[in-house]
PDB file of N, CA and C in Angstrom:
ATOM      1  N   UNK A   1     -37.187  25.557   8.025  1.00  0.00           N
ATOM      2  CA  UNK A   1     -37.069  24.579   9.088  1.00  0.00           C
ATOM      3  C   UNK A   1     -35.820  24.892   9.907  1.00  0.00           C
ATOM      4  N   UNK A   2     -35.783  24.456  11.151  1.00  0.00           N
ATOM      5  CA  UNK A   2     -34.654  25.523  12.092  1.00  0.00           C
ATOM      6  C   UNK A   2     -34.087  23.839  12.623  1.00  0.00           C
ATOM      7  N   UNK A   3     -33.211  24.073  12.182  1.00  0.00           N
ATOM      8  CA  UNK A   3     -31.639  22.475  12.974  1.00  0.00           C
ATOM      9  C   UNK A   3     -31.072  23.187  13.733  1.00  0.00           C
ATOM     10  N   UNK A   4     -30.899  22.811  14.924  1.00  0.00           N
ATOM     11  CA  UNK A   4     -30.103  24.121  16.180  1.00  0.00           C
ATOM     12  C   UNK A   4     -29.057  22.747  16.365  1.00  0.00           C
ATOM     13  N   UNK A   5     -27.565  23.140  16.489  1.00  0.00           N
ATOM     14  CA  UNK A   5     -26.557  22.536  16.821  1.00  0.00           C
ATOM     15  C   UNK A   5     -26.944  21.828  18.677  1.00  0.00           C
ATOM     16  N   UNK A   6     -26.573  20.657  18.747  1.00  0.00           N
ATOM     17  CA  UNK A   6     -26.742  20.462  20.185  1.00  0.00           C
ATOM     18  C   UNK A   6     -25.010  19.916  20.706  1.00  0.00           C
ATOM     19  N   UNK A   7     -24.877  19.675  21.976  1.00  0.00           N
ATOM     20  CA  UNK A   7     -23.297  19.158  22.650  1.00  0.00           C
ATOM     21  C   UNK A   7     -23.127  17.782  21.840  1.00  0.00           C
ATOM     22  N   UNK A   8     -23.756  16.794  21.195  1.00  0.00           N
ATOM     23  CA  UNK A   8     -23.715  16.235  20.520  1.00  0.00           C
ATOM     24  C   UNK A   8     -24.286  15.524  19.102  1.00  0.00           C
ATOM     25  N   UNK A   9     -24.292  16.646  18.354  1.00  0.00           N
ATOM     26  CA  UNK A   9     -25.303  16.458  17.171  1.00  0.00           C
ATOM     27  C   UNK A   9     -26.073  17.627  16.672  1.00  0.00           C
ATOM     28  N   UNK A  10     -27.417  17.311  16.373  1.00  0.00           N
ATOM     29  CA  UNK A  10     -28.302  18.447  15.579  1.00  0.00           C
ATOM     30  C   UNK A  10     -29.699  18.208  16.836  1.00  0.00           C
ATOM     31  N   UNK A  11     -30.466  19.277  16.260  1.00  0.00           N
ATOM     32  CA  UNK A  11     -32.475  18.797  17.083  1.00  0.00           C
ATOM     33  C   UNK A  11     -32.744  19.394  16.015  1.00  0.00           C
ATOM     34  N   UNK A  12     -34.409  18.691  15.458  1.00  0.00           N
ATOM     35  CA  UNK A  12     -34.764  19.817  14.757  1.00  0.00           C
ATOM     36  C   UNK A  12     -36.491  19.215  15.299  1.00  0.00           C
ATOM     37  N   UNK A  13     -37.662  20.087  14.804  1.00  0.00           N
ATOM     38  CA  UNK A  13     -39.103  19.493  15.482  1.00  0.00           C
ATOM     39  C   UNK A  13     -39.318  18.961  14.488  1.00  0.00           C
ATOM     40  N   UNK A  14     -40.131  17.999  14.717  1.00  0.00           N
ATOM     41  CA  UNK A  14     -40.937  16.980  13.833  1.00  0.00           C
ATOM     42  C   UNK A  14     -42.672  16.687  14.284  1.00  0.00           C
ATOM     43  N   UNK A  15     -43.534  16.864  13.365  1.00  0.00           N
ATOM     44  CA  UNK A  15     -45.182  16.331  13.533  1.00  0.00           C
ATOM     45  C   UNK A  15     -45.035  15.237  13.054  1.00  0.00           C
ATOM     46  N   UNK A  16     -45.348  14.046  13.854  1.00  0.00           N
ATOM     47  CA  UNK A  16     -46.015  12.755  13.560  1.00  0.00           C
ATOM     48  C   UNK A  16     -47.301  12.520  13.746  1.00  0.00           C
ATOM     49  N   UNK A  17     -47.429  11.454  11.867  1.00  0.00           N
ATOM     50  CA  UNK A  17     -48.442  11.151  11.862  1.00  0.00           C
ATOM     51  C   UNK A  17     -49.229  10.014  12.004  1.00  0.00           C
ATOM     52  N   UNK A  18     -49.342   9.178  13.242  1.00  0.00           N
ATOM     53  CA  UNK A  18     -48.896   7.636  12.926  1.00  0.00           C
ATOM     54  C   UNK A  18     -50.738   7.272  12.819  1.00  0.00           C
ATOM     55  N   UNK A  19     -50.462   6.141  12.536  1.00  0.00           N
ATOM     56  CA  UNK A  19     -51.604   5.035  11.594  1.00  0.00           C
ATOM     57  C   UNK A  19     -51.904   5.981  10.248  1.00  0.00           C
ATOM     58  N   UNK A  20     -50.693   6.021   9.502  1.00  0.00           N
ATOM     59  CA  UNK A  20     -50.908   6.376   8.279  1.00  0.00           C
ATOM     60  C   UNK A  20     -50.583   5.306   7.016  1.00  0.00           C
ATOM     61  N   UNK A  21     -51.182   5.227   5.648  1.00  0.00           N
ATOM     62  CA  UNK A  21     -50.732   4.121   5.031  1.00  0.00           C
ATOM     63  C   UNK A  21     -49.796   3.553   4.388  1.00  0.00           C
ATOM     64  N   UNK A  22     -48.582   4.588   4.686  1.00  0.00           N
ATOM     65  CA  UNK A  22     -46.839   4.021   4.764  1.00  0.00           C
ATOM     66  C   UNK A  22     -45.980   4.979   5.515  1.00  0.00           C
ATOM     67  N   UNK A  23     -45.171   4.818   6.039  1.00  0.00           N
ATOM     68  CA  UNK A  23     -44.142   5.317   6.396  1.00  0.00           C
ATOM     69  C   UNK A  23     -43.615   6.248   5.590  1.00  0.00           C
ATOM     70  N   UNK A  24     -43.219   8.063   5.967  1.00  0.00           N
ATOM     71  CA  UNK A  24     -42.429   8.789   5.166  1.00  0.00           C
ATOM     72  C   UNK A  24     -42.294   9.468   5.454  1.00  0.00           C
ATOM     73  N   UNK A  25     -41.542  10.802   4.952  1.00  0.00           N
ATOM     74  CA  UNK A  25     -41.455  11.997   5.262  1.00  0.00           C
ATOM     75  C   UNK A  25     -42.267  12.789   4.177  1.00  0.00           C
ATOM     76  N   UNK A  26     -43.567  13.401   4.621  1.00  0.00           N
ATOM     77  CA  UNK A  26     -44.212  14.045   4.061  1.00  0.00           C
ATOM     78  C   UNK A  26     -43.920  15.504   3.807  1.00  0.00           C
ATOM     79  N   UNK A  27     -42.824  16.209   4.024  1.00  0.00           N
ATOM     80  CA  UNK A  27     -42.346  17.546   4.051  1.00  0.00           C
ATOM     81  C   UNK A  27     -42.257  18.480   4.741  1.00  0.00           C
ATOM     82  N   UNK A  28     -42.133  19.490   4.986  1.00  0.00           N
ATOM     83  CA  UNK A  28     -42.053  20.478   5.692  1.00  0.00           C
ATOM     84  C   UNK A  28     -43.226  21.542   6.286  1.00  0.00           C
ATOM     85  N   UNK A  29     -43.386  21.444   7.284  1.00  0.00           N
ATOM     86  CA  UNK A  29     -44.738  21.747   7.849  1.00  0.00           C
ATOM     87  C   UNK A  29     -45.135  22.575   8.802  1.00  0.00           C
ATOM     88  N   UNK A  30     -45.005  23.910   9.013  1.00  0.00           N
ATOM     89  CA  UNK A  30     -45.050  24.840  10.246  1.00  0.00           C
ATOM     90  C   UNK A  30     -44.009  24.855  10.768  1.00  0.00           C
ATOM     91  N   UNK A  31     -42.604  24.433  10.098  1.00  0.00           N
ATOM     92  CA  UNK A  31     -41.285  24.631  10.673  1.00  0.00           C
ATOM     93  C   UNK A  31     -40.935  23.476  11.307  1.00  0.00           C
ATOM     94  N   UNK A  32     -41.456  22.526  10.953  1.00  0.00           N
ATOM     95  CA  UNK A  32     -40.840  21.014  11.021  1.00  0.00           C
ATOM     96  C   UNK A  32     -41.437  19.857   9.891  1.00  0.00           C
ATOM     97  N   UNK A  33     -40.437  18.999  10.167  1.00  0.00           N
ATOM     98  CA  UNK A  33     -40.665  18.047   9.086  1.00  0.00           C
ATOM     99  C   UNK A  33     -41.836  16.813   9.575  1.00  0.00           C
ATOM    100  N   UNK A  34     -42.517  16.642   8.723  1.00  0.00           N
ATOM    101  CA  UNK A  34     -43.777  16.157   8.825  1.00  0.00           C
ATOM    102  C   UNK A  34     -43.248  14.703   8.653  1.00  0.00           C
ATOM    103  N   UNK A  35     -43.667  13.890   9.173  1.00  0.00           N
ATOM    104  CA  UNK A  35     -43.834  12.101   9.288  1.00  0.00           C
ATOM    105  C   UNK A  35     -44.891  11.159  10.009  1.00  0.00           C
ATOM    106  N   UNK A  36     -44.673  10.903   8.426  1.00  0.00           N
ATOM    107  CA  UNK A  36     -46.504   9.843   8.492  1.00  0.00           C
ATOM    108  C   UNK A  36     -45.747   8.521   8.706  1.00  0.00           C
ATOM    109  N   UNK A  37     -46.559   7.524   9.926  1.00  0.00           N
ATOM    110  CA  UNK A  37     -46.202   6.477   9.976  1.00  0.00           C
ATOM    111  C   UNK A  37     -47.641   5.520  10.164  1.00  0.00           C
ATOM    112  N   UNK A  38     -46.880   4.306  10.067  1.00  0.00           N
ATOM    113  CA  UNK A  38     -48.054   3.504   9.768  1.00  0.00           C
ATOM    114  C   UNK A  38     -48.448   2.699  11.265  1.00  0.00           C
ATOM    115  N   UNK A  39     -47.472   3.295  12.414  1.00  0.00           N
ATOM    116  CA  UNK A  39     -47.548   1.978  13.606  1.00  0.00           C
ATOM    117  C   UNK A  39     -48.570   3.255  14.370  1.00  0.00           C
ATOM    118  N   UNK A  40     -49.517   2.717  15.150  1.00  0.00           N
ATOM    119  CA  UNK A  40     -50.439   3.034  16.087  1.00  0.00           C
ATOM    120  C   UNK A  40     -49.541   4.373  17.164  1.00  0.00           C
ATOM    121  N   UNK A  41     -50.596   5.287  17.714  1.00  0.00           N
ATOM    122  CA  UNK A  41     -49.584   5.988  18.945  1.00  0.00           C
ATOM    123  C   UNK A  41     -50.128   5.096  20.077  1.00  0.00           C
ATOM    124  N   UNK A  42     -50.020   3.603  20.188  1.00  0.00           N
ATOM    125  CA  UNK A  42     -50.045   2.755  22.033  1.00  0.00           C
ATOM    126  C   UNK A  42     -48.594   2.587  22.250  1.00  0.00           C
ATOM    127  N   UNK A  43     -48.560   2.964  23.515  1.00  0.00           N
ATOM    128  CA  UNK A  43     -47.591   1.978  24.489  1.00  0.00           C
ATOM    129  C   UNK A  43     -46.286   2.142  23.420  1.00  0.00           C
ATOM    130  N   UNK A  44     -45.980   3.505  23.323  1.00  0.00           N
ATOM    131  CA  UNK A  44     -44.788   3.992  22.328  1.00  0.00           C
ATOM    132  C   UNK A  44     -44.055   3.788  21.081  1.00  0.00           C
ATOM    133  N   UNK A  45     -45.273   3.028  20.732  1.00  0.00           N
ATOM    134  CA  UNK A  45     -44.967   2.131  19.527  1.00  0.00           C
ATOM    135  C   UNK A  45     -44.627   3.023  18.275  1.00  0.00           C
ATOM    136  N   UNK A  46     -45.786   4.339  18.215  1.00  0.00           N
ATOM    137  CA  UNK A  46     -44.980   4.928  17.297  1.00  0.00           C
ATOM    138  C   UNK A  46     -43.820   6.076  17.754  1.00  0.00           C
ATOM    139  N   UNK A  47     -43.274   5.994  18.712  1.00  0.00           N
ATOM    140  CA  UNK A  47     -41.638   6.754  18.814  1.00  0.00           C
ATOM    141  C   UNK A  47     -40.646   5.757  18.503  1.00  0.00           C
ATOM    142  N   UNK A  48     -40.767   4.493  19.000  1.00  0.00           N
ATOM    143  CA  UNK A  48     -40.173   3.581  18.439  1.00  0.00           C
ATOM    144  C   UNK A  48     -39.910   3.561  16.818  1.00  0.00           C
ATOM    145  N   UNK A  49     -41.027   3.742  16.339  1.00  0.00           N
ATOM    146  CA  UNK A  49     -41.096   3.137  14.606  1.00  0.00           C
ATOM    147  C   UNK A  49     -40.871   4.726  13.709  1.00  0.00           C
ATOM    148  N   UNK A  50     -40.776   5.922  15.006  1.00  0.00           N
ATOM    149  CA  UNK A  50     -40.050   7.204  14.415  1.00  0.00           C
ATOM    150  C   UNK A  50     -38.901   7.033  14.461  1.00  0.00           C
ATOM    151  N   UNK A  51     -38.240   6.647  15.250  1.00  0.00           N
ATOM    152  CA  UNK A  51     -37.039   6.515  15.726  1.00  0.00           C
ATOM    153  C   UNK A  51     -36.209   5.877  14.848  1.00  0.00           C
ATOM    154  N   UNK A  52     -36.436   4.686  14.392  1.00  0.00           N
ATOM    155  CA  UNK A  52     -35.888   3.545  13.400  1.00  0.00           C
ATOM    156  C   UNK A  52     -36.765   4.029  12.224  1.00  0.00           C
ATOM    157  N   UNK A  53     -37.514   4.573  11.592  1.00  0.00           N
ATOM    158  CA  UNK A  53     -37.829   5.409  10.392  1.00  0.00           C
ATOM    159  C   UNK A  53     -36.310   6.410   9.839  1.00  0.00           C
ATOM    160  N   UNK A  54     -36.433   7.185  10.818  1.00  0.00           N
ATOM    161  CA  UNK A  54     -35.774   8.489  10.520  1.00  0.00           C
ATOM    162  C   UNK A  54     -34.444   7.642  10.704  1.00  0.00           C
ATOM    163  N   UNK A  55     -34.025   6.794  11.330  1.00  0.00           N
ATOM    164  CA  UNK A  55     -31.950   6.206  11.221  1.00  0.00           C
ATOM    165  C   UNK A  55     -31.995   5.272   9.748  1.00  0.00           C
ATOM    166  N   UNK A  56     -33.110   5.048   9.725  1.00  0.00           N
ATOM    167  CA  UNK A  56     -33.247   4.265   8.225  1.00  0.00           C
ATOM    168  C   UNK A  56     -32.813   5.598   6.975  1.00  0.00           C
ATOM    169  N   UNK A  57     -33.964   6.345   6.864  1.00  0.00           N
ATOM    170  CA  UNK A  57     -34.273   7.905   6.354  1.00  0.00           C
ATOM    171  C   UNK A  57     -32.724   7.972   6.387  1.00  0.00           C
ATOM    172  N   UNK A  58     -31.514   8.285   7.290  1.00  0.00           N
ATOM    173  CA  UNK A  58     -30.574   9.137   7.387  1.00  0.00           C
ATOM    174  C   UNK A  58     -29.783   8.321   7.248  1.00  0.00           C
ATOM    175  N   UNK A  59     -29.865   6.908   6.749  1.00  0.00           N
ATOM    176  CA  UNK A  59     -29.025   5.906   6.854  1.00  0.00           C
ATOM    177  C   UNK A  59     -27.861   5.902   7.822  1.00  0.00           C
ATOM    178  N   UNK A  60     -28.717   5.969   9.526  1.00  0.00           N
ATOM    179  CA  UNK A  60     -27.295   5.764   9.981  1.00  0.00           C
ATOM    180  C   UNK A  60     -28.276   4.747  11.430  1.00  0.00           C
ATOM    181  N   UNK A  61     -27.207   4.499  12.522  1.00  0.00           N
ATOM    182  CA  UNK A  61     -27.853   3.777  13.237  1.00  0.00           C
ATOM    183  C   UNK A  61     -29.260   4.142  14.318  1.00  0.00           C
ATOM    184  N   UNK A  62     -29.927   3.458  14.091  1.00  0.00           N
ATOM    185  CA  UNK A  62     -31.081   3.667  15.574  1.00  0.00           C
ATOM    186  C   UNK A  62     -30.869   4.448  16.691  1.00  0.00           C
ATOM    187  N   UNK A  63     -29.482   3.871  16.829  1.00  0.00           N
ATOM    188  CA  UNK A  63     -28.825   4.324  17.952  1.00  0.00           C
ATOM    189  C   UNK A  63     -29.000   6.078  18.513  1.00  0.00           C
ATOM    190  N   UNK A  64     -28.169   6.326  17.146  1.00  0.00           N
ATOM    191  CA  UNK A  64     -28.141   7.786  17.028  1.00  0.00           C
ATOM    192  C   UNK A  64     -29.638   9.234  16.844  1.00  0.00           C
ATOM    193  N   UNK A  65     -30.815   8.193  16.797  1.00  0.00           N
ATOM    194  CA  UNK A  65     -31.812   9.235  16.695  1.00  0.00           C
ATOM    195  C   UNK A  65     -32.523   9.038  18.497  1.00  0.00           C
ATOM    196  N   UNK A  66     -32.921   9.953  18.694  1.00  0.00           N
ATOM    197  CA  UNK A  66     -33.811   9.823  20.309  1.00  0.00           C
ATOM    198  C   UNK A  66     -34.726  11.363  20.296  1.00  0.00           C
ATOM    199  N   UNK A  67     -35.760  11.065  20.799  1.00  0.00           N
ATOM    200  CA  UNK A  67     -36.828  11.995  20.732  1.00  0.00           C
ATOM    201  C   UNK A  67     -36.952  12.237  22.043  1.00  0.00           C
ATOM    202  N   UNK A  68     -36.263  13.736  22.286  1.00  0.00           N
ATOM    203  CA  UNK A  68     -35.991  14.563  23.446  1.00  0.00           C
ATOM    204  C   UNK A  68     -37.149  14.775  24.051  1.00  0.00           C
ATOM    205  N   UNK A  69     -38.129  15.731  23.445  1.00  0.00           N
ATOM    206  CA  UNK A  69     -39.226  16.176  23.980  1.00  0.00           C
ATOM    207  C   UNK A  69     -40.334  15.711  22.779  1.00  0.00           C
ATOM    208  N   UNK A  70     -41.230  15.689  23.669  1.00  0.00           N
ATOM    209  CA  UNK A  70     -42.789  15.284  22.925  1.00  0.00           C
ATOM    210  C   UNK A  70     -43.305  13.941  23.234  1.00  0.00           C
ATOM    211  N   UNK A  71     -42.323  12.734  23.803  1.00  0.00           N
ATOM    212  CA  UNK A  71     -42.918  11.665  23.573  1.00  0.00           C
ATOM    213  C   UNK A  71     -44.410  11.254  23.857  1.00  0.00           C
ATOM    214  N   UNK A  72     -45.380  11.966  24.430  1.00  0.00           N
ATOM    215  CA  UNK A  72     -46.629  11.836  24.575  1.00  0.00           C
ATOM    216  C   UNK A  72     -47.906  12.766  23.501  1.00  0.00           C
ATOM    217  N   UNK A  73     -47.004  13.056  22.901  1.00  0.00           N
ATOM    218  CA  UNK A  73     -47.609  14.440  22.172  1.00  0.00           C
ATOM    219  C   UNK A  73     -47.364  14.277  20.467  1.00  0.00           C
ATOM    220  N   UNK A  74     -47.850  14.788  19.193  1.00  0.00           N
ATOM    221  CA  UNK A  74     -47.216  14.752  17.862  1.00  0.00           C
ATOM    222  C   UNK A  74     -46.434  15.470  17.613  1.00  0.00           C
ATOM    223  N   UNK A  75     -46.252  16.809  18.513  1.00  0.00           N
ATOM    224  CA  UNK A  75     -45.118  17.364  17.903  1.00  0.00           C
ATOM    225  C   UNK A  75     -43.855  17.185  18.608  1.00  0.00           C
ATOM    226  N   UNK A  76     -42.548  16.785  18.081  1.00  0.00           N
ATOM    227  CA  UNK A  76     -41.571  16.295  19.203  1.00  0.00           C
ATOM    228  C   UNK A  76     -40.321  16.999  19.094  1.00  0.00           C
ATOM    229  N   UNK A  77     -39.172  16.843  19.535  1.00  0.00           N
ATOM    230  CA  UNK A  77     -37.534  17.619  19.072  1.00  0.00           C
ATOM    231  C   UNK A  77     -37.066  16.169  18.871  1.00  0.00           C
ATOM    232  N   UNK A  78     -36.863  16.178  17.807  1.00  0.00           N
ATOM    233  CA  UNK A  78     -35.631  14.824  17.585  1.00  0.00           C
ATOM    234  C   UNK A  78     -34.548  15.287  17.660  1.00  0.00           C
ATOM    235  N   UNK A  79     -33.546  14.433  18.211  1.00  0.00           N
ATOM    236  CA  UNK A  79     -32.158  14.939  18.329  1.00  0.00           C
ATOM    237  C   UNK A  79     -31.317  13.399  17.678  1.00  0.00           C
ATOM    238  N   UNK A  80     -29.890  13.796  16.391  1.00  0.00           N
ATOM    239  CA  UNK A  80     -29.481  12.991  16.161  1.00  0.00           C
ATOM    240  C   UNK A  80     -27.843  13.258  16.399  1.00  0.00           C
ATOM    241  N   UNK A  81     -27.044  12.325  16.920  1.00  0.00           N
ATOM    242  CA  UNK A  81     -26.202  12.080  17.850  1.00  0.00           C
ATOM    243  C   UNK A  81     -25.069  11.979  16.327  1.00  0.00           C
ATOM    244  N   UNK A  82     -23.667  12.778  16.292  1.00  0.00           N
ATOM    245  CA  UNK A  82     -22.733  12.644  15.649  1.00  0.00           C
ATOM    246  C   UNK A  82     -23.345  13.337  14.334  1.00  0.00           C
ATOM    247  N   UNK A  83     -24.340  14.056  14.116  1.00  0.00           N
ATOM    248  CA  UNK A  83     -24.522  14.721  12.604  1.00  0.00           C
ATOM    249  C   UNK A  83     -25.024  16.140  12.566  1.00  0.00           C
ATOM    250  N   UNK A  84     -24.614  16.670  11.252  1.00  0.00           N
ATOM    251  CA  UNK A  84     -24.093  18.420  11.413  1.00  0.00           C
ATOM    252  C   UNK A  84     -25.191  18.832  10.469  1.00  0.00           C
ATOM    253  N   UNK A  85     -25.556  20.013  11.343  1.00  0.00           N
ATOM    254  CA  UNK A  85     -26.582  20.775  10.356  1.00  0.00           C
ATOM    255  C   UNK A  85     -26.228  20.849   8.487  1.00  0.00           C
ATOM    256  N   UNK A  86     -25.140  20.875   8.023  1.00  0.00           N
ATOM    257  CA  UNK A  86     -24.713  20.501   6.948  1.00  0.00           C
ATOM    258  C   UNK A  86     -25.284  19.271   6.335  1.00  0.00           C
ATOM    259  N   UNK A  87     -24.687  17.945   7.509  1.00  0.00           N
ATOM    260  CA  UNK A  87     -25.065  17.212   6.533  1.00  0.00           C
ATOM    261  C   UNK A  87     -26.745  16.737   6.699  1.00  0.00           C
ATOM    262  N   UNK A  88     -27.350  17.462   7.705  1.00  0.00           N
ATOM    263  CA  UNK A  88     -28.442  17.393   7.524  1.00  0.00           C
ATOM    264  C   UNK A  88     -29.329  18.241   6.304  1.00  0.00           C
ATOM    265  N   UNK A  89     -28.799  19.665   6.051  1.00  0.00           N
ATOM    266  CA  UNK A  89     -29.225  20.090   4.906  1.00  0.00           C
ATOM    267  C   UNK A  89     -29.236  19.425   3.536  1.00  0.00           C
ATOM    268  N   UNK A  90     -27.737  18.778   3.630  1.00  0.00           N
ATOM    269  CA  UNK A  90     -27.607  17.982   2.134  1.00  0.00           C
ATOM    270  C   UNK A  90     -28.796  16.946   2.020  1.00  0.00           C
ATOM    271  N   UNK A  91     -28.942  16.316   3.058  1.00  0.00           N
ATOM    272  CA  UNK A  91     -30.222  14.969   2.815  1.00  0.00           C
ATOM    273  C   UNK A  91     -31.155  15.887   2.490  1.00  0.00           C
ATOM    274  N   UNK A  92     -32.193  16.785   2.997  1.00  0.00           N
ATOM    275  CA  UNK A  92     -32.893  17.637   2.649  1.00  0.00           C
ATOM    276  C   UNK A  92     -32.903  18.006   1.383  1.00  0.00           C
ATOM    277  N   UNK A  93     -31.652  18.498   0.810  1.00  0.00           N
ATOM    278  CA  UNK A  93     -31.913  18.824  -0.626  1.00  0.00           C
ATOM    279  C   UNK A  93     -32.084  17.583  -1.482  1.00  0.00           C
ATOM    280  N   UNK A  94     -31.680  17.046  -1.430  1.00  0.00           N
ATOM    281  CA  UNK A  94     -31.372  15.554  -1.500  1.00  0.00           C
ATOM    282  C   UNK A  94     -32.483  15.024  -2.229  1.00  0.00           C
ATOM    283  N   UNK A  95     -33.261  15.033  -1.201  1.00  0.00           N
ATOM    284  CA  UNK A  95     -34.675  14.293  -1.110  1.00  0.00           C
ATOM    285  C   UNK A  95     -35.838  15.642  -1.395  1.00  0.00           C
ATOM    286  N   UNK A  96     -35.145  16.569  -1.964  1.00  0.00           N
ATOM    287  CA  UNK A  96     -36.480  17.783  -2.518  1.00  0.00           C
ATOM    288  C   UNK A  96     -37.240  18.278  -1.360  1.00  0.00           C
ATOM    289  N   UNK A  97     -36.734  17.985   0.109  1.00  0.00           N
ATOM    290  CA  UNK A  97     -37.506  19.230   0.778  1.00  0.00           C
ATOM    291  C   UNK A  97     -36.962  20.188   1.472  1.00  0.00           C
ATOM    292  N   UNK A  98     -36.057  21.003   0.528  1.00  0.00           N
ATOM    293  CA  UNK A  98     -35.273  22.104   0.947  1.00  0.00           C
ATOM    294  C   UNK A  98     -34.563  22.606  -0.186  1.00  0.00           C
ATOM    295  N   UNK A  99     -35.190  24.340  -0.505  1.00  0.00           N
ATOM    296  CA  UNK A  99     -34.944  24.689  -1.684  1.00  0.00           C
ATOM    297  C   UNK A  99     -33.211  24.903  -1.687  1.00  0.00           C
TER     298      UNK A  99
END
């Protein structure tokens, strides 16, 4: 999976899977991390409920996650604001999806 440093933070791609039957991170998937959610794709509901998934996921604020490119599409660049490919690897190992 490829985390490219940005002017403020990390991006890395993500496939969403929304109207799925919980919320998660299903693993690593063609070079991004896979997430199944349970809110509908209308009227942005599921970038919203990616958005506040993944600041939950990374325990940090809402604030800090925003989905650069894709919002009409499943595959997207999330970008998270104040965090380092480091400590993005550690959650990864963390949570078993990154050897």
């Amino acid at each position: 999976m490829q985390i490219k440093p940005c002017d403020n933070g990390i991006r890395f791609s993500a496939i969403i899977q929304p109207r799925s039957s919980k919320n998660e991170v299903a693993g690593i998937y063609n070079d991004a991390l896979k997430i199944r959610l349970t809110s509908p794709p209308v009227d942005g509901e599921a970038n919203k409920a990616c958005m506040r998934f993944f600041a939950k996921w990374l325990d940090i604020s809402p604030s800090k996650v925003n989905i650069v490119h894709g919002l009409s599409s499943k595959n997207k660049t999330i970008e998270v604001k104040d965090f380092t490919q480091k400590q993005f690897n550690e959650i990864l190992k963390i949570k078993n999806l990154l050897q």
